[in-house]
N, C-alpha and C. Protein backbone atom coordinates (compact mmCIF):
# COMPACT_ATOMS: atom_id res chain seq x y z
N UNK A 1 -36.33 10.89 0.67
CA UNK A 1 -36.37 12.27 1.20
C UNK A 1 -36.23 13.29 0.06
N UNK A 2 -36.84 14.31 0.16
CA UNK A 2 -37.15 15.69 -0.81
C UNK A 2 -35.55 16.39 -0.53
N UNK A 3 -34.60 16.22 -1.62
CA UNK A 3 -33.56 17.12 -1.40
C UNK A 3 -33.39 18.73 -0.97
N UNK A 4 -34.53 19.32 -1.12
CA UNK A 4 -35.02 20.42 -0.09
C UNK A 4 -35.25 20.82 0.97
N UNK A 5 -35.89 19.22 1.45
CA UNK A 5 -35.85 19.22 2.59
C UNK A 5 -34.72 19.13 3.60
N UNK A 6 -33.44 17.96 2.73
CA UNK A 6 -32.50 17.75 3.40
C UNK A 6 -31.48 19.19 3.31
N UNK A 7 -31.31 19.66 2.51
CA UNK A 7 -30.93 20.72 2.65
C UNK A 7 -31.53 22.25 3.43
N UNK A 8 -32.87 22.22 3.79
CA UNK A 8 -33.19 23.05 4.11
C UNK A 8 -33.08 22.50 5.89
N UNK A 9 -32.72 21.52 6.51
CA UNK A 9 -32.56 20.71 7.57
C UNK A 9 -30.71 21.10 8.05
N UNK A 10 -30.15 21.00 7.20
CA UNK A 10 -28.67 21.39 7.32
C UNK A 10 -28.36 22.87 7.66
N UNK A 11 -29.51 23.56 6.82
CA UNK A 11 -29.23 25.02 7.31
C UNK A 11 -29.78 25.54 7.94
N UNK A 12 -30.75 24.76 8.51
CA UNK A 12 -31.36 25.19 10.03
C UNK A 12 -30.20 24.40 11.13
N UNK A 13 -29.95 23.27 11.06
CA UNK A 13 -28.75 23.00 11.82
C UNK A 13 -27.44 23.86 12.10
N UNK A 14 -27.15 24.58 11.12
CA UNK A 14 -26.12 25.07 10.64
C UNK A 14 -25.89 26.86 11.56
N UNK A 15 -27.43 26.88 11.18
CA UNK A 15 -27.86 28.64 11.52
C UNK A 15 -28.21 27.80 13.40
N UNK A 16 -28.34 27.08 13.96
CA UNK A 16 -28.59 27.03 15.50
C UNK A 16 -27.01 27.17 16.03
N UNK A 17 -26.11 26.18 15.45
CA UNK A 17 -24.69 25.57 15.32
C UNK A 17 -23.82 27.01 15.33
N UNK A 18 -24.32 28.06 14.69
CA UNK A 18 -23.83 29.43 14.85
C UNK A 18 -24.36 30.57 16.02
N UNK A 19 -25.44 30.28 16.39
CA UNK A 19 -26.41 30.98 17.08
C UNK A 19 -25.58 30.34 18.36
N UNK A 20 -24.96 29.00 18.64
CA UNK A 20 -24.96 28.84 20.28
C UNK A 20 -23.61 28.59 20.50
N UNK A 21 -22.96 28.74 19.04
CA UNK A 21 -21.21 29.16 19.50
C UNK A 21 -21.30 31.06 19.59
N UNK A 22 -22.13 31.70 19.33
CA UNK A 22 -21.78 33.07 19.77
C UNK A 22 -22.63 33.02 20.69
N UNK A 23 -23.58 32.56 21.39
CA UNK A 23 -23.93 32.54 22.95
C UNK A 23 -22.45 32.16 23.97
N UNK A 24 -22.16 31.12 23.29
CA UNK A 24 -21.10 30.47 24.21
C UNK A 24 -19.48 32.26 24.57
N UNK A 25 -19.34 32.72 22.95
CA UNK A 25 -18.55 33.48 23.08
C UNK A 25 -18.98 34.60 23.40
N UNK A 26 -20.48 34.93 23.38
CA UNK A 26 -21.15 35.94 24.68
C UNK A 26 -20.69 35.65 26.38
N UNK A 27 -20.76 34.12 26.51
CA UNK A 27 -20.22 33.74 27.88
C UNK A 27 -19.16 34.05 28.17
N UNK A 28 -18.23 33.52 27.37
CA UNK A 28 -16.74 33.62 27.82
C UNK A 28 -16.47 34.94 28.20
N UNK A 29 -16.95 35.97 26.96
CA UNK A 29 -16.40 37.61 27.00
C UNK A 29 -16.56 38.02 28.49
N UNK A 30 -18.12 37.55 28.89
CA UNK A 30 -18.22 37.61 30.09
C UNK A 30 -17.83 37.49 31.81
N UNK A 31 -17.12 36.37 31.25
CA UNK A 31 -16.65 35.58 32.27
C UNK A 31 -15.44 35.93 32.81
N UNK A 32 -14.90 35.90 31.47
CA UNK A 32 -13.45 36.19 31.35
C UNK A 32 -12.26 37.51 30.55
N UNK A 33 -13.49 38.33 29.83
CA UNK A 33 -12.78 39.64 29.20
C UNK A 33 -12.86 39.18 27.90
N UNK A 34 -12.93 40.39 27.63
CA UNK A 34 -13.03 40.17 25.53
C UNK A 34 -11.35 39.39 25.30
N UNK A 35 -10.34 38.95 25.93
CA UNK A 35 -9.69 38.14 25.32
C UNK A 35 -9.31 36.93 26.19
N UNK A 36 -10.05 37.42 27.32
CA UNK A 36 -10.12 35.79 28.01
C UNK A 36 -10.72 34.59 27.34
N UNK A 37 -11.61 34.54 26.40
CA UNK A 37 -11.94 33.98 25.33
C UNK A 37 -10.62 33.57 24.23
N UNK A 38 -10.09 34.06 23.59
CA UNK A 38 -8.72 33.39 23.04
C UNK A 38 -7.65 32.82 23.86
N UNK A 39 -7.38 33.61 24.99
CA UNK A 39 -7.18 32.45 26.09
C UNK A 39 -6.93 31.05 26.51
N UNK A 40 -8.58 31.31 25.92
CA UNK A 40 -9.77 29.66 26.80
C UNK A 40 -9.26 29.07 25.02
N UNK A 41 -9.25 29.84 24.43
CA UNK A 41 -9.39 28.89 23.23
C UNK A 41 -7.59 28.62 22.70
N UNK A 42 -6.87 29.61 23.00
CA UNK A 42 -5.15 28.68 23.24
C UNK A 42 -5.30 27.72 24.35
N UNK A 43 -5.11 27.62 25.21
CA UNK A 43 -5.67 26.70 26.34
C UNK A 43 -6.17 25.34 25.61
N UNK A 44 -7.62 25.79 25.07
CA UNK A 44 -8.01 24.14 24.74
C UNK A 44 -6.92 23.60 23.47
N UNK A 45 -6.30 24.47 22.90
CA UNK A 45 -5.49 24.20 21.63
C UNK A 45 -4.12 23.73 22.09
N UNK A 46 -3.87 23.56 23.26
CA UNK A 46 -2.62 23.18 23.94
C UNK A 46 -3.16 21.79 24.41
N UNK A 47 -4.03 21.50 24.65
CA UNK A 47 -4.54 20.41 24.98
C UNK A 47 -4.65 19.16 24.16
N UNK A 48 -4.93 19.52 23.19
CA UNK A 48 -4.84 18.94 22.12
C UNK A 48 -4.35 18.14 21.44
């Protein structure tokens, strides 16, 4: 493999991997209020 390629593969992974955790924290805000989101995310951190 072309090390360009593999790297240029990571940062398209990387740039989606960012794109659909701020969809997700578009959801939450939604769902639940601009801090119902930290919330959800103490919550899962109690879980833990």
């Amino acid at each position: 493999m072309d090390k360009n390629k593999i790297c240029e593969g990571s940062v398209t992974m990387a740039f989606r991997l960012l794109i659909r955790i701020h969809e997700s924290m578009d959801f939450w805000e939604k769902k639940l209020g601009s801090n119902g989101y930290l919330n959800y995310l103490s919550n899962v951190e109690a879980f833990e």
